[in-house]
Protein backbone atom coordinates (compact mmCIF):
# COMPACT_ATOMS: atom_id res chain seq x y z
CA UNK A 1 28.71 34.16 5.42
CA UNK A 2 26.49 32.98 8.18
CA UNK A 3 27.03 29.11 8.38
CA UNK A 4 26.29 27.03 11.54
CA UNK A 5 28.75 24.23 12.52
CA UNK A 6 26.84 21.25 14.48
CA UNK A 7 29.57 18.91 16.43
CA UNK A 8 27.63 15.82 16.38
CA UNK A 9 29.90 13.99 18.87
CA UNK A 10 28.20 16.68 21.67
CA UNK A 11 24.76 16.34 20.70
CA UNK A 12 22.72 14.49 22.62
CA UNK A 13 20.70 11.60 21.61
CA UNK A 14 18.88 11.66 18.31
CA UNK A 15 14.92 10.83 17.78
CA UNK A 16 14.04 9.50 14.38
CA UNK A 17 11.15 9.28 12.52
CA UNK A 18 10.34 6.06 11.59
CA UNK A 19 6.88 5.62 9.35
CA UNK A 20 4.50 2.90 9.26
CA UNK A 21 1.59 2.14 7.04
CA UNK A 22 -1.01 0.18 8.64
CA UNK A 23 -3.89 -0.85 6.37
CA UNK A 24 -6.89 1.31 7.11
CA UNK A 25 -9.11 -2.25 7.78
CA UNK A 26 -7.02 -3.50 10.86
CA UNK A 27 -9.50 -3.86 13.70
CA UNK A 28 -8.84 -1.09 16.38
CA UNK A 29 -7.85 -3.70 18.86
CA UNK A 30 -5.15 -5.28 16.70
CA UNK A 31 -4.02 -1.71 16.44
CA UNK A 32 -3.53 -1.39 20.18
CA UNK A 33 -1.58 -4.57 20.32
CA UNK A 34 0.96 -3.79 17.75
CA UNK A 35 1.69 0.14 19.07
CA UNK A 36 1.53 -2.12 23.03
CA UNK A 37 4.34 -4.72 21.07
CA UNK A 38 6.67 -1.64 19.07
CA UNK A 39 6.47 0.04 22.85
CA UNK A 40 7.77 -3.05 24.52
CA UNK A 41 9.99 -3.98 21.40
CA UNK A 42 11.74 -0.31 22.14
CA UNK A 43 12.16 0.18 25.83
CA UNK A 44 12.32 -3.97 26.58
CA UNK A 45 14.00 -6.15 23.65
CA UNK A 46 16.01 -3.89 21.32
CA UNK A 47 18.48 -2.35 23.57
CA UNK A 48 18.73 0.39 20.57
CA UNK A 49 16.03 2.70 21.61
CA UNK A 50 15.69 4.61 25.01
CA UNK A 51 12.21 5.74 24.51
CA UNK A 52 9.54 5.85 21.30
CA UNK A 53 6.39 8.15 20.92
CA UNK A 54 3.78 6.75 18.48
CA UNK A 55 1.43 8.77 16.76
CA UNK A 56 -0.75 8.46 13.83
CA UNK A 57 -0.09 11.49 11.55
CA UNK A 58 -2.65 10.63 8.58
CA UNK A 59 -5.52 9.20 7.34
CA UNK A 60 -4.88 8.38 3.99
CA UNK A 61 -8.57 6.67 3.31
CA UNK A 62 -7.85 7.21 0.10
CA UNK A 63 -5.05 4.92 -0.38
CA UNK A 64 -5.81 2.58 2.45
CA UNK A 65 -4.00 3.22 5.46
CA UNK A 66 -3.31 5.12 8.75
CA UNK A 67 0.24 6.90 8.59
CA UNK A 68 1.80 5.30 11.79
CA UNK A 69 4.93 7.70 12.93
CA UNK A 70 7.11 6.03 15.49
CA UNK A 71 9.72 8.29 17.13
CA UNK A 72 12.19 6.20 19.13
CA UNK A 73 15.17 7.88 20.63
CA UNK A 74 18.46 6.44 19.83
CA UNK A 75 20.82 4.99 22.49
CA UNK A 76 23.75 5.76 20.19
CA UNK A 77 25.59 9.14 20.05
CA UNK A 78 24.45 11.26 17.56
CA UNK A 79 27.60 10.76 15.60
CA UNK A 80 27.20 6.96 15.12
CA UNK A 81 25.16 7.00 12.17
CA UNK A 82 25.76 3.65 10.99
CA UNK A 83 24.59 2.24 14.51
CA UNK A 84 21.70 4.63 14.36
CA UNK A 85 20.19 3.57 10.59
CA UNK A 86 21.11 -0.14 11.85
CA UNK A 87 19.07 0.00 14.69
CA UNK A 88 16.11 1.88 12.86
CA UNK A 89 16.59 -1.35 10.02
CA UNK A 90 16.03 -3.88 13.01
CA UNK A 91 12.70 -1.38 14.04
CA UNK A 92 11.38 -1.97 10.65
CA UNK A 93 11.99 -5.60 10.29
CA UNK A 94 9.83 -6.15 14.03
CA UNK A 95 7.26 -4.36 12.93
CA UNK A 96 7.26 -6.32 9.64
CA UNK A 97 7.66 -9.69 11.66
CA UNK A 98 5.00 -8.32 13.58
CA UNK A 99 2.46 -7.92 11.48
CA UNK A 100 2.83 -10.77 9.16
CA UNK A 101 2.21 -12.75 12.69
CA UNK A 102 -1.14 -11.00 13.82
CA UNK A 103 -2.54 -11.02 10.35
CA UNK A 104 -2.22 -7.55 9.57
CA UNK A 105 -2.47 -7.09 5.79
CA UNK A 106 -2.34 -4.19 3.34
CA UNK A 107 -5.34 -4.78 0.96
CA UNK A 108 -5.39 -2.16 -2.23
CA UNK A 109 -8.05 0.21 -1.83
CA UNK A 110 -10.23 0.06 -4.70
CA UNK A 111 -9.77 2.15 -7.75
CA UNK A 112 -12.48 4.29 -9.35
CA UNK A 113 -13.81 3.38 -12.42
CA UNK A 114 -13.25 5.62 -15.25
CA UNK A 115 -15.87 6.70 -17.31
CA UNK A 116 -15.06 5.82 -21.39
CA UNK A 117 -14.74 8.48 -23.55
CA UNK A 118 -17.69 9.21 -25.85
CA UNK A 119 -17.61 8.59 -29.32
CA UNK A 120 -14.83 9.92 -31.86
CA UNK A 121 -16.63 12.81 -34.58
CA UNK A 122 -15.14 12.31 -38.01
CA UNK A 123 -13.78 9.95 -40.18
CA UNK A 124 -12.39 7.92 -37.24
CA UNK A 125 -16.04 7.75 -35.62
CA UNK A 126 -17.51 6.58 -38.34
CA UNK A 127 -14.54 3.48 -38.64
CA UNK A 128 -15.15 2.96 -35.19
CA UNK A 129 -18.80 2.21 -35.24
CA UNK A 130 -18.86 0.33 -38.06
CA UNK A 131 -15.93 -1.74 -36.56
CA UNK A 132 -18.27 -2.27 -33.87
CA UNK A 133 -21.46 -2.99 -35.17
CA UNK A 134 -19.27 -5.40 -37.51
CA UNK A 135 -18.13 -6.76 -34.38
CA UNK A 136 -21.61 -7.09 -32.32
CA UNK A 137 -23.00 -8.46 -35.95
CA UNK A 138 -20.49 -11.68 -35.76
CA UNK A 139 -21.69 -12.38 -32.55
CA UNK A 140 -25.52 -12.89 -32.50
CA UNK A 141 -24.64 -14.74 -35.97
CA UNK A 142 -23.45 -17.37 -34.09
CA UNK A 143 -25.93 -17.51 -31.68
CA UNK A 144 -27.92 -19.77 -34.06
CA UNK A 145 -24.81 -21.94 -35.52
CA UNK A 146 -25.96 -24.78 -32.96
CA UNK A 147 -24.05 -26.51 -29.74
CA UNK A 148 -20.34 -25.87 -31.16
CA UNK A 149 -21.73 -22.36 -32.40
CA UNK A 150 -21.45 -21.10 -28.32
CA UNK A 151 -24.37 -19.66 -28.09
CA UNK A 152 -23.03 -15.91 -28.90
CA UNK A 153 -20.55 -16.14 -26.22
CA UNK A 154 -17.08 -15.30 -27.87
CA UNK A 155 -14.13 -18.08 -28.30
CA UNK A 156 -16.94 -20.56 -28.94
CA UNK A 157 -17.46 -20.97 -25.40
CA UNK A 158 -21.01 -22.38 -24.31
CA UNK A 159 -23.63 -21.62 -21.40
CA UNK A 160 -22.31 -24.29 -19.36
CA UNK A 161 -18.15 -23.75 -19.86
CA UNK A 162 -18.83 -19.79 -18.89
């Protein structure tokens, strides 16, 4: 069988692949500071990383954010895997640090509103929309009961308290 043997110790130094979601409403500027501050974070202040490429991969628009994807190049053999996943932990934690400092938040995108289903056919229909007219009919009934009455608002709640 055809099976490849990789001696690790040998390699050379290993690039990772280290993903950040930045929230699609960060100002471009803001943007430019924090890939300036991972840049100077890698080759300056870690003294884990050799070099780091960053390059937005996606647009997810959809969900919010820009799919940041740092590669930094490991100092560490290939073989130290522990010091390798370390190092990428401390990556993550500046970039977290980071952006809690400038202000850079992740605001859920907002969700489309489903349309309600129409109304049920049968037996169930039927107990549905009397269930509902039963419902609406309680409510303008107390429209006239007066100041305590609520004025058709429900949990006897008035103009003024809503």
């Amino acid at each position: 069988k055809n099976m490849a043997l990789t001696n690790l110790s040998r390699s050379g130094k290993l690039t990772l692949l280290v993903q950040l979601m930045v929230p699609v409403a960060t100002q471009s500027s803001k943007i430019n500071e924090l890939l300036e501050a991972i840049t100077s974070y890698v080759s300056d202040g870690s003294g884990d990383w050799s070099a780091c490429d960053n390059q937005f991969g996606e647009a997810a628009l959809d969900k919010g954010h820009l799919l940041l994807n740092i590669w930094p190049t490991s100092v560490y053999a290939a073989h130290e895997i522990m010091a390798i996943y370390a190092a990428k932990s401390r990556l993550l934690l500046f970039c977290h640090a980071y952006m809690q400092a400038a202000n850079i938040e992740y605001i859920m995108p907002v969700l489309p509103m489903r349309d309600s289903p129409g109304p049920r056919a049968g037996l169930a229909g039927v107990v549905e929309q009397a269930l509902s007219a039963a419902a609406v009919g309680k409510l303008t009934a107390a429209k006239g009961q007066g100041d305590g009455g609520g004025g058709g608002l429900p949990f006897g709640l008035t103009a003024k308290q809503a």
